[in-house]
C-alpha atoms as a PDB file:
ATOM      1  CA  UNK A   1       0.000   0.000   0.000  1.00  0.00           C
ATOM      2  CA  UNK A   2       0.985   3.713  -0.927  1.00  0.00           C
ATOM      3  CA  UNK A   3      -0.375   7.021  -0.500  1.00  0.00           C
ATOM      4  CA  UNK A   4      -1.834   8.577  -3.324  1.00  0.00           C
ATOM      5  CA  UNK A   5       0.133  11.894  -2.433  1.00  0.00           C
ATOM      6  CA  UNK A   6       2.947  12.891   0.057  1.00  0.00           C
ATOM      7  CA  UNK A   7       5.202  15.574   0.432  1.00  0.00           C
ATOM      8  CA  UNK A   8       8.277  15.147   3.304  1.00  0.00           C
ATOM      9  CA  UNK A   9      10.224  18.348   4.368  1.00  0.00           C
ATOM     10  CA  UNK A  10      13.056  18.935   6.795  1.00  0.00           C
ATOM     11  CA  UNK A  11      11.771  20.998   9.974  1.00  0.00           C
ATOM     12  CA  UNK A  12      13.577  22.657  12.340  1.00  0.00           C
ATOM     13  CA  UNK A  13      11.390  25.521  13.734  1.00  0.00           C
ATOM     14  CA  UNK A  14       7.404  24.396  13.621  1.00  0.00           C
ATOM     15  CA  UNK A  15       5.647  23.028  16.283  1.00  0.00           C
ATOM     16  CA  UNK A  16       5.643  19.547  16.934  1.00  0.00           C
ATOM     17  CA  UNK A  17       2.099  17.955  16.038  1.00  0.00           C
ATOM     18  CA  UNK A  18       0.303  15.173  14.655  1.00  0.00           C
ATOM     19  CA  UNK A  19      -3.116  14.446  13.633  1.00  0.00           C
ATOM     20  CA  UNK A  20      -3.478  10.782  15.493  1.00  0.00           C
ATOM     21  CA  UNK A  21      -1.061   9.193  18.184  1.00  0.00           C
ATOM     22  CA  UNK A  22       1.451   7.438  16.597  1.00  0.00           C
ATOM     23  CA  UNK A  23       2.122   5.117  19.461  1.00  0.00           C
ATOM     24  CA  UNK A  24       1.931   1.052  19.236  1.00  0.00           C
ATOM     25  CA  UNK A  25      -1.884   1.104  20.266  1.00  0.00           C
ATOM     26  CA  UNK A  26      -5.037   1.078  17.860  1.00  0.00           C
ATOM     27  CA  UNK A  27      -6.495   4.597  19.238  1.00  0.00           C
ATOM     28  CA  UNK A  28      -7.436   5.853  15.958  1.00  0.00           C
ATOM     29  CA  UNK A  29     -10.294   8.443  13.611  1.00  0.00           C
ATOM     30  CA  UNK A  30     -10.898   7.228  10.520  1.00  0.00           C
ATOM     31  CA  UNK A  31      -9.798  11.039   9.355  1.00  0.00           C
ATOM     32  CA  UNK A  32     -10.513  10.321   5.247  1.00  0.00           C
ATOM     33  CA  UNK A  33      -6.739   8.830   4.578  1.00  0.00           C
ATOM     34  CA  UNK A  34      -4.851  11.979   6.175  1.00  0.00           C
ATOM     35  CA  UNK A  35      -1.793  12.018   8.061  1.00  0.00           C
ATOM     36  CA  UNK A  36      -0.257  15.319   8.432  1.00  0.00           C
ATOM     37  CA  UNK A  37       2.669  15.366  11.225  1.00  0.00           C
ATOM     38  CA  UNK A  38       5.465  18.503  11.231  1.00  0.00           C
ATOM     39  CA  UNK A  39       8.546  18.736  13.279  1.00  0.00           C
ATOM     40  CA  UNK A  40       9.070  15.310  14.497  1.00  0.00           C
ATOM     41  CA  UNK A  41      12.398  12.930  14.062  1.00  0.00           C
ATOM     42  CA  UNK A  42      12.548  10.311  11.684  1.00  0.00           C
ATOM     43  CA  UNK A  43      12.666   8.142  14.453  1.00  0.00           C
ATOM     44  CA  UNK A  44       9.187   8.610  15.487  1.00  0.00           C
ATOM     45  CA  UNK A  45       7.736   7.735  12.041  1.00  0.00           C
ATOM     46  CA  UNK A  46       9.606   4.614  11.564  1.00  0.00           C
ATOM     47  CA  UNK A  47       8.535   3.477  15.284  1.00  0.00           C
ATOM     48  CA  UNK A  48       5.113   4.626  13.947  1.00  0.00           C
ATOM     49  CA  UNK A  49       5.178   2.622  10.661  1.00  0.00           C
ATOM     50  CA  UNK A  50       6.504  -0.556  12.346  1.00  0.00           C
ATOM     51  CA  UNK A  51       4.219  -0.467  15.233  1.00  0.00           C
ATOM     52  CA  UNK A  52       7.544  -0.296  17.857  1.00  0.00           C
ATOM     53  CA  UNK A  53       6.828  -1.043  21.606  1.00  0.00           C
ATOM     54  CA  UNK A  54       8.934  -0.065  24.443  1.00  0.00           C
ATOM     55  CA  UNK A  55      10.260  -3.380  24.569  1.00  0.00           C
ATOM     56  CA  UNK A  56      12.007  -2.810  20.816  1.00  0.00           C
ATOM     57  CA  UNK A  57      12.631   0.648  20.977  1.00  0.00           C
ATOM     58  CA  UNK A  58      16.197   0.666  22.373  1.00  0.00           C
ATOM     59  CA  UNK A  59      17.719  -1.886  20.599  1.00  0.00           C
ATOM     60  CA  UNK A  60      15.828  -0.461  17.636  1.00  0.00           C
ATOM     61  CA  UNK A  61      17.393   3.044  18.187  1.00  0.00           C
ATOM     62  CA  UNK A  62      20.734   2.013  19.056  1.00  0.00           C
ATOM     63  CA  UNK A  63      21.599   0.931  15.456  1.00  0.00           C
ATOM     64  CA  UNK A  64      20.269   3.635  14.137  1.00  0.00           C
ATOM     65  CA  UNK A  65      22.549   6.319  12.419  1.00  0.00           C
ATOM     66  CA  UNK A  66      22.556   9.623  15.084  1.00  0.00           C
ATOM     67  CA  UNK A  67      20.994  12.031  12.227  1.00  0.00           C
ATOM     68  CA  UNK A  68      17.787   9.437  11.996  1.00  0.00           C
ATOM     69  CA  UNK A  69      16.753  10.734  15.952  1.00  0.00           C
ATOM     70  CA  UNK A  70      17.987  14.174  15.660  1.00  0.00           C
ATOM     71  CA  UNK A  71      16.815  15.152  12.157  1.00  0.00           C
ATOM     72  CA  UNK A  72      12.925  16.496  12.132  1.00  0.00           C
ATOM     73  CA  UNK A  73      10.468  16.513   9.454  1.00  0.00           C
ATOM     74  CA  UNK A  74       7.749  17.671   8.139  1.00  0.00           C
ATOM     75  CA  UNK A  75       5.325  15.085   6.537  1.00  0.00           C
ATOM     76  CA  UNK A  76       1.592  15.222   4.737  1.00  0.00           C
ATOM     77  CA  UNK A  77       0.214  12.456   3.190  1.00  0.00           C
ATOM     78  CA  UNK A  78      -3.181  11.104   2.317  1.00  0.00           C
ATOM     79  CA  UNK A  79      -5.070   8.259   0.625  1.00  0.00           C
ATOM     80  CA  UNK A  80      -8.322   8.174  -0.842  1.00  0.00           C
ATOM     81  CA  UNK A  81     -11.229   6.752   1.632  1.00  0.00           C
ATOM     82  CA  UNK A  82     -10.459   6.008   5.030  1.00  0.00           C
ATOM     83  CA  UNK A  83      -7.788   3.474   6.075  1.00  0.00           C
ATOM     84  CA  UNK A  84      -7.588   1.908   9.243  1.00  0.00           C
ATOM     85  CA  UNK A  85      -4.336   2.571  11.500  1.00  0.00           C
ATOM     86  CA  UNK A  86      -2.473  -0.238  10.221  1.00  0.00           C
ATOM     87  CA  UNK A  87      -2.654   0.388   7.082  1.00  0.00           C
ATOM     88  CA  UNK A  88      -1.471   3.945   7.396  1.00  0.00           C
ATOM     89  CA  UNK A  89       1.475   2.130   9.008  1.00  0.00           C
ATOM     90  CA  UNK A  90       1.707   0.058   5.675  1.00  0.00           C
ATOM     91  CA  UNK A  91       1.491   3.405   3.438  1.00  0.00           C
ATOM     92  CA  UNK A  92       4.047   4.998   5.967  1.00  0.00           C
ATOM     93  CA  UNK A  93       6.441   1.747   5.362  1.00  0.00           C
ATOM     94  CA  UNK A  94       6.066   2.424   1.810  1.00  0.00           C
ATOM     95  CA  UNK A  95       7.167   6.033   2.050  1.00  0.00           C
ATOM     96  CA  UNK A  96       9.820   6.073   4.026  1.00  0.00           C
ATOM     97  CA  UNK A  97      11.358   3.432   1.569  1.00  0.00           C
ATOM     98  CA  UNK A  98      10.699   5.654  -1.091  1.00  0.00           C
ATOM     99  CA  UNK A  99      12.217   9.016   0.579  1.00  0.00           C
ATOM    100  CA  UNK A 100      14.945   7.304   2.813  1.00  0.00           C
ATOM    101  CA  UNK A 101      15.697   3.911   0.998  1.00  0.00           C
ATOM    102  CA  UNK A 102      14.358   2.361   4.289  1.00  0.00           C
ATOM    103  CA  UNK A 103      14.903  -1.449   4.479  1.00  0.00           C
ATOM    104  CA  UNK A 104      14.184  -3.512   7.825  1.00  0.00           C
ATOM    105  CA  UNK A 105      13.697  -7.015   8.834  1.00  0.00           C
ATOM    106  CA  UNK A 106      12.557  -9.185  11.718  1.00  0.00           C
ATOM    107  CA  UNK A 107      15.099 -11.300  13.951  1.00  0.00           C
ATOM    108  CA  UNK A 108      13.863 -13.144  16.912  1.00  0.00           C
ATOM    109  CA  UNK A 109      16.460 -13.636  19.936  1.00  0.00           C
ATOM    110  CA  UNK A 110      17.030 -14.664  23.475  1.00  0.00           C
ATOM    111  CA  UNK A 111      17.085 -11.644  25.255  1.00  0.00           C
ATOM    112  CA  UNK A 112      16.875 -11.013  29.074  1.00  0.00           C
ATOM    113  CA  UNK A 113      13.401 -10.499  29.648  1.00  0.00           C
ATOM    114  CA  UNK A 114      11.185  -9.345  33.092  1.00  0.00           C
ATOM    115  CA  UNK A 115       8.108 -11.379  32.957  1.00  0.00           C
ATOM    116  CA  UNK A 116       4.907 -10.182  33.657  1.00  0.00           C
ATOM    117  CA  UNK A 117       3.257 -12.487  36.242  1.00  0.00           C
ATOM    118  CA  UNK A 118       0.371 -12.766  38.657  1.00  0.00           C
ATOM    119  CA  UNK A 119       1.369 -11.013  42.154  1.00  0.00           C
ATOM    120  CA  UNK A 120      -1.662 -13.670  43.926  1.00  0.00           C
ATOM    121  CA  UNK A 121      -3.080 -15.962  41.502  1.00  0.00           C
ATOM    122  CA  UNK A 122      -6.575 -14.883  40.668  1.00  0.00           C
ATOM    123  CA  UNK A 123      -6.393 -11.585  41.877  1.00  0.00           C
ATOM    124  CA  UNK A 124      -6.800  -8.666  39.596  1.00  0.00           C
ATOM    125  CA  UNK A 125      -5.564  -5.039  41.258  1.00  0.00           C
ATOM    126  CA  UNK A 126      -8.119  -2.262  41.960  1.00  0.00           C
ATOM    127  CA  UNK A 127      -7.004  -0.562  38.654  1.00  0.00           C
ATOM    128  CA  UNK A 128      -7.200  -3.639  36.219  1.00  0.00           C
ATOM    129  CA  UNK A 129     -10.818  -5.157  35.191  1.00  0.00           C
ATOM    130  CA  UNK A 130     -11.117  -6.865  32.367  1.00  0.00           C
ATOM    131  CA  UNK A 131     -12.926  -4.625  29.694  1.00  0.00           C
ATOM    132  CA  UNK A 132     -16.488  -5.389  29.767  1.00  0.00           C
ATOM    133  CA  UNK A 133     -18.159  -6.562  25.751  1.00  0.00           C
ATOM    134  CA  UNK A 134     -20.742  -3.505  25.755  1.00  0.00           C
ATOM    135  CA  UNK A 135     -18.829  -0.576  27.634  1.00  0.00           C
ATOM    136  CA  UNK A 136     -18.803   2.628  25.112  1.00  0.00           C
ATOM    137  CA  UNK A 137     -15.424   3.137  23.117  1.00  0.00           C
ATOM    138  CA  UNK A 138     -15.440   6.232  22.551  1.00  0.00           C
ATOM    139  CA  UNK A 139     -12.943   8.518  20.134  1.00  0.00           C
ATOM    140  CA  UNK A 140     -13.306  11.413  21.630  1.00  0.00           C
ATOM    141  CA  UNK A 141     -10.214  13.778  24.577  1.00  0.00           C
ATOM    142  CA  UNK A 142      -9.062  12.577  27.493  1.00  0.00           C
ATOM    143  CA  UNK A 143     -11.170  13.973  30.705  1.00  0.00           C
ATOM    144  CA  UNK A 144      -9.549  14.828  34.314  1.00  0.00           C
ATOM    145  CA  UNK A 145      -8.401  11.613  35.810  1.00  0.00           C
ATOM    146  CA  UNK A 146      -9.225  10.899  39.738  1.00  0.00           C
ATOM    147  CA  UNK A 147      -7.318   9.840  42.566  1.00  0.00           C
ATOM    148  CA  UNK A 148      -6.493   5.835  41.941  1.00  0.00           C
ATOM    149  CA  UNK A 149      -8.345   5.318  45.317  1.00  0.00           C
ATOM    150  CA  UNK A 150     -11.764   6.596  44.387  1.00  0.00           C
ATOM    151  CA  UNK A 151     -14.508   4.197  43.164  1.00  0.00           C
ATOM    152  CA  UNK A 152     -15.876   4.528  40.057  1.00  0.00           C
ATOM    153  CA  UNK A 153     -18.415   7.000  39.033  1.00  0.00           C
ATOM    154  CA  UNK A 154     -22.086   6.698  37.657  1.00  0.00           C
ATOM    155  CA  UNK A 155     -20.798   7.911  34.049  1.00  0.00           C
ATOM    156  CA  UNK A 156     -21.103   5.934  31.047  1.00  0.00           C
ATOM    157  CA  UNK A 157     -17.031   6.038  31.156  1.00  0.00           C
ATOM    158  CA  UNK A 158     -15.423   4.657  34.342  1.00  0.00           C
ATOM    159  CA  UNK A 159     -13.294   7.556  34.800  1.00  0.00           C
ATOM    160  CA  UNK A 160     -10.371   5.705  36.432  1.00  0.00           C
ATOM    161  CA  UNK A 161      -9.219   4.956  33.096  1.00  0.00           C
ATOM    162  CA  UNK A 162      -8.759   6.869  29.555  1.00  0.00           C
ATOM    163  CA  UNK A 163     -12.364   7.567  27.860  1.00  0.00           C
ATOM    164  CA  UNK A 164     -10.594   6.349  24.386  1.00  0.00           C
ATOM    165  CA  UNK A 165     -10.401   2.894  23.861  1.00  0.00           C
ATOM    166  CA  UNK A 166      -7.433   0.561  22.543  1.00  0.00           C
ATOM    167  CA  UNK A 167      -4.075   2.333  23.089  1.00  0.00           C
ATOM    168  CA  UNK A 168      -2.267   3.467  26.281  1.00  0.00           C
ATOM    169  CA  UNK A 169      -2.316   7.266  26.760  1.00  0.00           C
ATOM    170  CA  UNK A 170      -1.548   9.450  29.509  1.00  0.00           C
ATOM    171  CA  UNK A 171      -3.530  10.979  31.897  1.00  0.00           C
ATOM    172  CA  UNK A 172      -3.347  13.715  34.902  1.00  0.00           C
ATOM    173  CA  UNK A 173      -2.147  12.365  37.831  1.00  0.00           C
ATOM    174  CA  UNK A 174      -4.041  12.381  41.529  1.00  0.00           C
ATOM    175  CA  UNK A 175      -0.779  14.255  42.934  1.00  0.00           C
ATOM    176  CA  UNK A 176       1.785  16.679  41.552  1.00  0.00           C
ATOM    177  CA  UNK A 177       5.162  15.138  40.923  1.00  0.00           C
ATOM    178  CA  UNK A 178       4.100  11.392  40.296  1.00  0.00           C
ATOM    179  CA  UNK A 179       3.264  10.444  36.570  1.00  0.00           C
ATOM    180  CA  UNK A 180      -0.531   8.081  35.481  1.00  0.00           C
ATOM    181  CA  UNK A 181      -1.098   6.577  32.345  1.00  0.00           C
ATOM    182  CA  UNK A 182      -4.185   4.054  31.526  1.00  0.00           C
ATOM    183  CA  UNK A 183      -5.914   2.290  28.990  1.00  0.00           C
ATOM    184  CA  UNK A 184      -9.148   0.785  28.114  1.00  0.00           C
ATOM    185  CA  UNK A 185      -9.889  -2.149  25.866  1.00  0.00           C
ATOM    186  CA  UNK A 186      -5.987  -3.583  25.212  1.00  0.00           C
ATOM    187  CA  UNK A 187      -4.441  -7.042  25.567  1.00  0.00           C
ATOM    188  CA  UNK A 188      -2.201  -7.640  28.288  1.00  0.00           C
ATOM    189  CA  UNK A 189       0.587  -8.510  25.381  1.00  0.00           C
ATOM    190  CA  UNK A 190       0.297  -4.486  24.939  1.00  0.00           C
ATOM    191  CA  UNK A 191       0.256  -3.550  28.831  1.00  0.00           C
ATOM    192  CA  UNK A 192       3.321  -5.144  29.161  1.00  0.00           C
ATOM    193  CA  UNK A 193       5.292  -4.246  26.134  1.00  0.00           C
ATOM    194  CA  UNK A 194       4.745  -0.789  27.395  1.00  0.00           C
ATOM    195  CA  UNK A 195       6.253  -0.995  31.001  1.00  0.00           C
ATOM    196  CA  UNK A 196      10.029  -0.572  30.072  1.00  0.00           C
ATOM    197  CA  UNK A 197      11.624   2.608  29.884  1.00  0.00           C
ATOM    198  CA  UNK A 198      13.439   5.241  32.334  1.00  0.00           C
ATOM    199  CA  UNK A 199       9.830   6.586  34.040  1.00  0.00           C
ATOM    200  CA  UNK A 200       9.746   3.210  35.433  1.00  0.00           C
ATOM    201  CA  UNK A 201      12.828   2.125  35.903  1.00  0.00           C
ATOM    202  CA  UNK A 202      12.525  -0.868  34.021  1.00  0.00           C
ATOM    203  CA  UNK A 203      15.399  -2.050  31.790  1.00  0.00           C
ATOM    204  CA  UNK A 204      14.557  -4.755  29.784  1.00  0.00           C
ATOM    205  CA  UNK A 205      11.756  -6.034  27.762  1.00  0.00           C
ATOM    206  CA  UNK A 206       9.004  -6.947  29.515  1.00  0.00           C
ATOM    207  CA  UNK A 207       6.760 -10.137  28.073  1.00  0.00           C
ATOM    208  CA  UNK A 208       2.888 -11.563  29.529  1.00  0.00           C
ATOM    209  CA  UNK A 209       3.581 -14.597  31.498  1.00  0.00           C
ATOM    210  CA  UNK A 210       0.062 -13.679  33.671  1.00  0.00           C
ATOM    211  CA  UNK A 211      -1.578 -15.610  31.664  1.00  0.00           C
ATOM    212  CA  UNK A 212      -4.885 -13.590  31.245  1.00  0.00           C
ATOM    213  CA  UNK A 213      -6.838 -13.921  28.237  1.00  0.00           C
ATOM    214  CA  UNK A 214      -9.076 -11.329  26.042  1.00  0.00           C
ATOM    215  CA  UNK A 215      -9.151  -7.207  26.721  1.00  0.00           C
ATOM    216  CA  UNK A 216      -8.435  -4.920  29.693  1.00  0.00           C
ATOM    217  CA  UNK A 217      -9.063  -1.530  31.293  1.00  0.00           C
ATOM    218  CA  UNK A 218      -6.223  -0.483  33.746  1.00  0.00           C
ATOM    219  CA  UNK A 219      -4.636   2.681  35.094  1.00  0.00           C
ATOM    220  CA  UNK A 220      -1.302   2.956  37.117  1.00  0.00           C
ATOM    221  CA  UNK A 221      -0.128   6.174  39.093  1.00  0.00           C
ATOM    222  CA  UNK A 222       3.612   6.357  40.871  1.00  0.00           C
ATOM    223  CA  UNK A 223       6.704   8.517  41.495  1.00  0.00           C
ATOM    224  CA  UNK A 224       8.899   8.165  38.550  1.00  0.00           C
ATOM    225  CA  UNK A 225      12.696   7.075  38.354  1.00  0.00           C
ATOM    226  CA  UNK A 226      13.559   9.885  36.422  1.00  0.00           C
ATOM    227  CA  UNK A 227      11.974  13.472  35.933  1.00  0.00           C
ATOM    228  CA  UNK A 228       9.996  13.533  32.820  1.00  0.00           C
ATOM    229  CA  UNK A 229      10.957  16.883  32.436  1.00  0.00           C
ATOM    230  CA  UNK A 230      13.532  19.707  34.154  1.00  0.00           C
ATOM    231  CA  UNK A 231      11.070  21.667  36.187  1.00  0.00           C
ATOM    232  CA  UNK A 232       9.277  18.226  37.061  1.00  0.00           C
ATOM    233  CA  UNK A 233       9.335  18.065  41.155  1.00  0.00           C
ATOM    234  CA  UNK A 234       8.924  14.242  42.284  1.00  0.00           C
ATOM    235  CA  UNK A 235       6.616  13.683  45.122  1.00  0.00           C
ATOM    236  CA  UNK A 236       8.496  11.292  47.304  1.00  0.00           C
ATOM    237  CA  UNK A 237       5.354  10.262  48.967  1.00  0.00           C
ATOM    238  CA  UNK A 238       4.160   8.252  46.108  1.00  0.00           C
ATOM    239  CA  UNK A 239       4.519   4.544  45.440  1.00  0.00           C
ATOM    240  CA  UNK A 240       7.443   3.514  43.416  1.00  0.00           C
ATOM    241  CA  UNK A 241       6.428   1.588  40.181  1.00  0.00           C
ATOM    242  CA  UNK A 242       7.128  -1.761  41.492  1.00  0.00           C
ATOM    243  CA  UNK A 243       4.917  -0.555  44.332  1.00  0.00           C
ATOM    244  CA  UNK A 244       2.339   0.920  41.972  1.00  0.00           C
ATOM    245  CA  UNK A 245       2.214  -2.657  39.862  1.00  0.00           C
ATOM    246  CA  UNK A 246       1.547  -4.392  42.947  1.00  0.00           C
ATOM    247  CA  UNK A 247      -0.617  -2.464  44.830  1.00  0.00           C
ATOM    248  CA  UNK A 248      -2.588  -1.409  42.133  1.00  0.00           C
ATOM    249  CA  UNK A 249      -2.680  -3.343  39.014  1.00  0.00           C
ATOM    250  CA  UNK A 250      -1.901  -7.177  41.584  1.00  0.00           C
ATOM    251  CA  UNK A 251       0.921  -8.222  39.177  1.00  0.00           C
ATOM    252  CA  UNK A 252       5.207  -8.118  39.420  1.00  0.00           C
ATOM    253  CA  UNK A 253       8.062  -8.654  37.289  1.00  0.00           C
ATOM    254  CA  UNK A 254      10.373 -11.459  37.499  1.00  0.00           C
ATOM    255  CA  UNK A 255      13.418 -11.900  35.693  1.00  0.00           C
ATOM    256  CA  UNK A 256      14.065 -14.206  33.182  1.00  0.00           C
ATOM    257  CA  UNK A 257      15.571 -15.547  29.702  1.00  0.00           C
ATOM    258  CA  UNK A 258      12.761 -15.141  26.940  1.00  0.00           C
ATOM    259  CA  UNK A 259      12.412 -14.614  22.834  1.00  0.00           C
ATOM    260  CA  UNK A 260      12.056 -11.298  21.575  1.00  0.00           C
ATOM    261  CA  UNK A 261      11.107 -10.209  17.963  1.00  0.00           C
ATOM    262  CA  UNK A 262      13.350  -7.197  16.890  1.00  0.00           C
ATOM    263  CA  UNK A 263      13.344  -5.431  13.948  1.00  0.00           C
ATOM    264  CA  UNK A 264      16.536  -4.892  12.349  1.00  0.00           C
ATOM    265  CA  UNK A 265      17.591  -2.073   9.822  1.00  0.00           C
ATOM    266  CA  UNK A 266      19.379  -2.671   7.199  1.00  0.00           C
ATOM    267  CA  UNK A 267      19.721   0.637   5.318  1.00  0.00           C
ATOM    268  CA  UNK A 268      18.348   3.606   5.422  1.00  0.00           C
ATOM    269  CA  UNK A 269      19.812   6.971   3.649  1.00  0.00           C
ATOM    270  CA  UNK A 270      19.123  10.649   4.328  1.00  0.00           C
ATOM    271  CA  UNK A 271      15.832  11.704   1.794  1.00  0.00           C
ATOM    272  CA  UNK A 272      15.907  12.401  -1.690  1.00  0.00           C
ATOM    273  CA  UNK A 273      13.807  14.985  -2.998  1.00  0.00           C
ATOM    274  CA  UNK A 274       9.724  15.054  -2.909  1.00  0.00           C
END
């Protein structure tokens, strides 16, 4: 697949902005083929087109060349009717073969791995439900996000979690200085893909050994490793993330040996013209 039209452009001044998230997760408008992005790195668009977790993104980046995460563009494409997400991935595949001779494949490895398990057997956190078969999906903003503690409210939209379904987004925290994120209607595959990285702490891939089956709603809320930004004060009252897994989602990590599907590059040039 291809987009009908495109136009790419180096950026170094406009706004960053995009017209869907570009994240791993399905959270999507049918918008009548249009993706229109401008002042983002390359990097982001191939994570985009090959639907990247957290789990592949650092061994992804760290064979890329330097200019391919500090080099921003511009990009507007569109195909006729209205594509689903993954198939904008496919068109954006497409593209950035055509504008940056981009060629990848897929190698599977033994990698250490944190597992995903079960902190009791059988016992689901306060903030993880499974997602029930007729609870509204709606595509529309985020709303304000309550404290994890408080039960949920007589909405149509149990406002614990993210009102959108099917990706993980972020959400407003109970507390200044800790960091909440949530997501309705995903696999557990996709919760845990999306627990590594320097907010948490966690430094390796993380895979589903919990065993649960079908679609969930869940929300987690902690003190981060890391600031997520310079003027970011941490509250040092707030749970830790390993606390925040346990306490409020019932599941840990565990350490082990485990396959892991990566996707390799093998070439990719700076862009020829439009």
């Amino acid at each position: 697949m291809a987009f009908d039209v495109a136009s790419v452009k180096q950026t170094t001044t406009a706004p960053t902005s995009f017209n869907f998230p570009l994240g791993p997760g399905d959270v999507y408008l049918a918008n009548g083929g249009l993706l229109k992005a401008t002042n983002l790195p390359l990097s982001a668009y191939i994570m985009f087109a090959y639907k990247i977790t957290n789990n592949q993104e650092q061994p992804f980046l760290f064979q890329l060349p330097k200019w391919v995460s500090t080099a921003h563009y511009d990009i507007d494409a569109r195909k006729e009717g209205n594509p689903t997400k993954d198939q904008m991935r496919l068109m954006m595949q497409s593209l950035l073969a055509d504008h940056f001779r981009l060629v990848v494949h897929y190698e599977t490895r033994q990698v250490a791995v944190f597992a995903l398990v079960m902190a009791k057997p059988g016992a689901l956190g306060p903030l993880l439900q499974k997602h029930a078969d007729d609870a509204p999906c709606p595509k529309v903003s985020l709303v304000p996000s309550p404290a994890p503690t408080n039960q949920p409210q007589p909405e149509f939209v149990d406002r614990r979690f993210p009102v959108p379904c099917d990706g993980i987004l972020g959400m407003p925290p109970s507390t200044r200085g800790r960091v909440r994120s949530g997501a309705r209607n995903v696999s557990m595959q996709l919760i845990a893909s999306s627990l590594t990285g320097q907010l948490t702490g966690v430094d390796r891939p993380v895979v589903d050994r919990t065993g649960l089956t079908g679609t969930f709603d869940f929300a987690i809320e902690f003190t981060p490793q890391v600031p997520p930004f310079a003027k970011f004060e941490l509250d040092p009252s707030g749970p830790t993330f390993v606390q925040a897994l346990d306490e409020q989602l019932g599941l840990r990590l565990e350490p082990q040996m485990g396959p892991l599907d990566l996707p390799v590059v093998d070439y990719i040039e700076p862009p020829v013209a439009n």
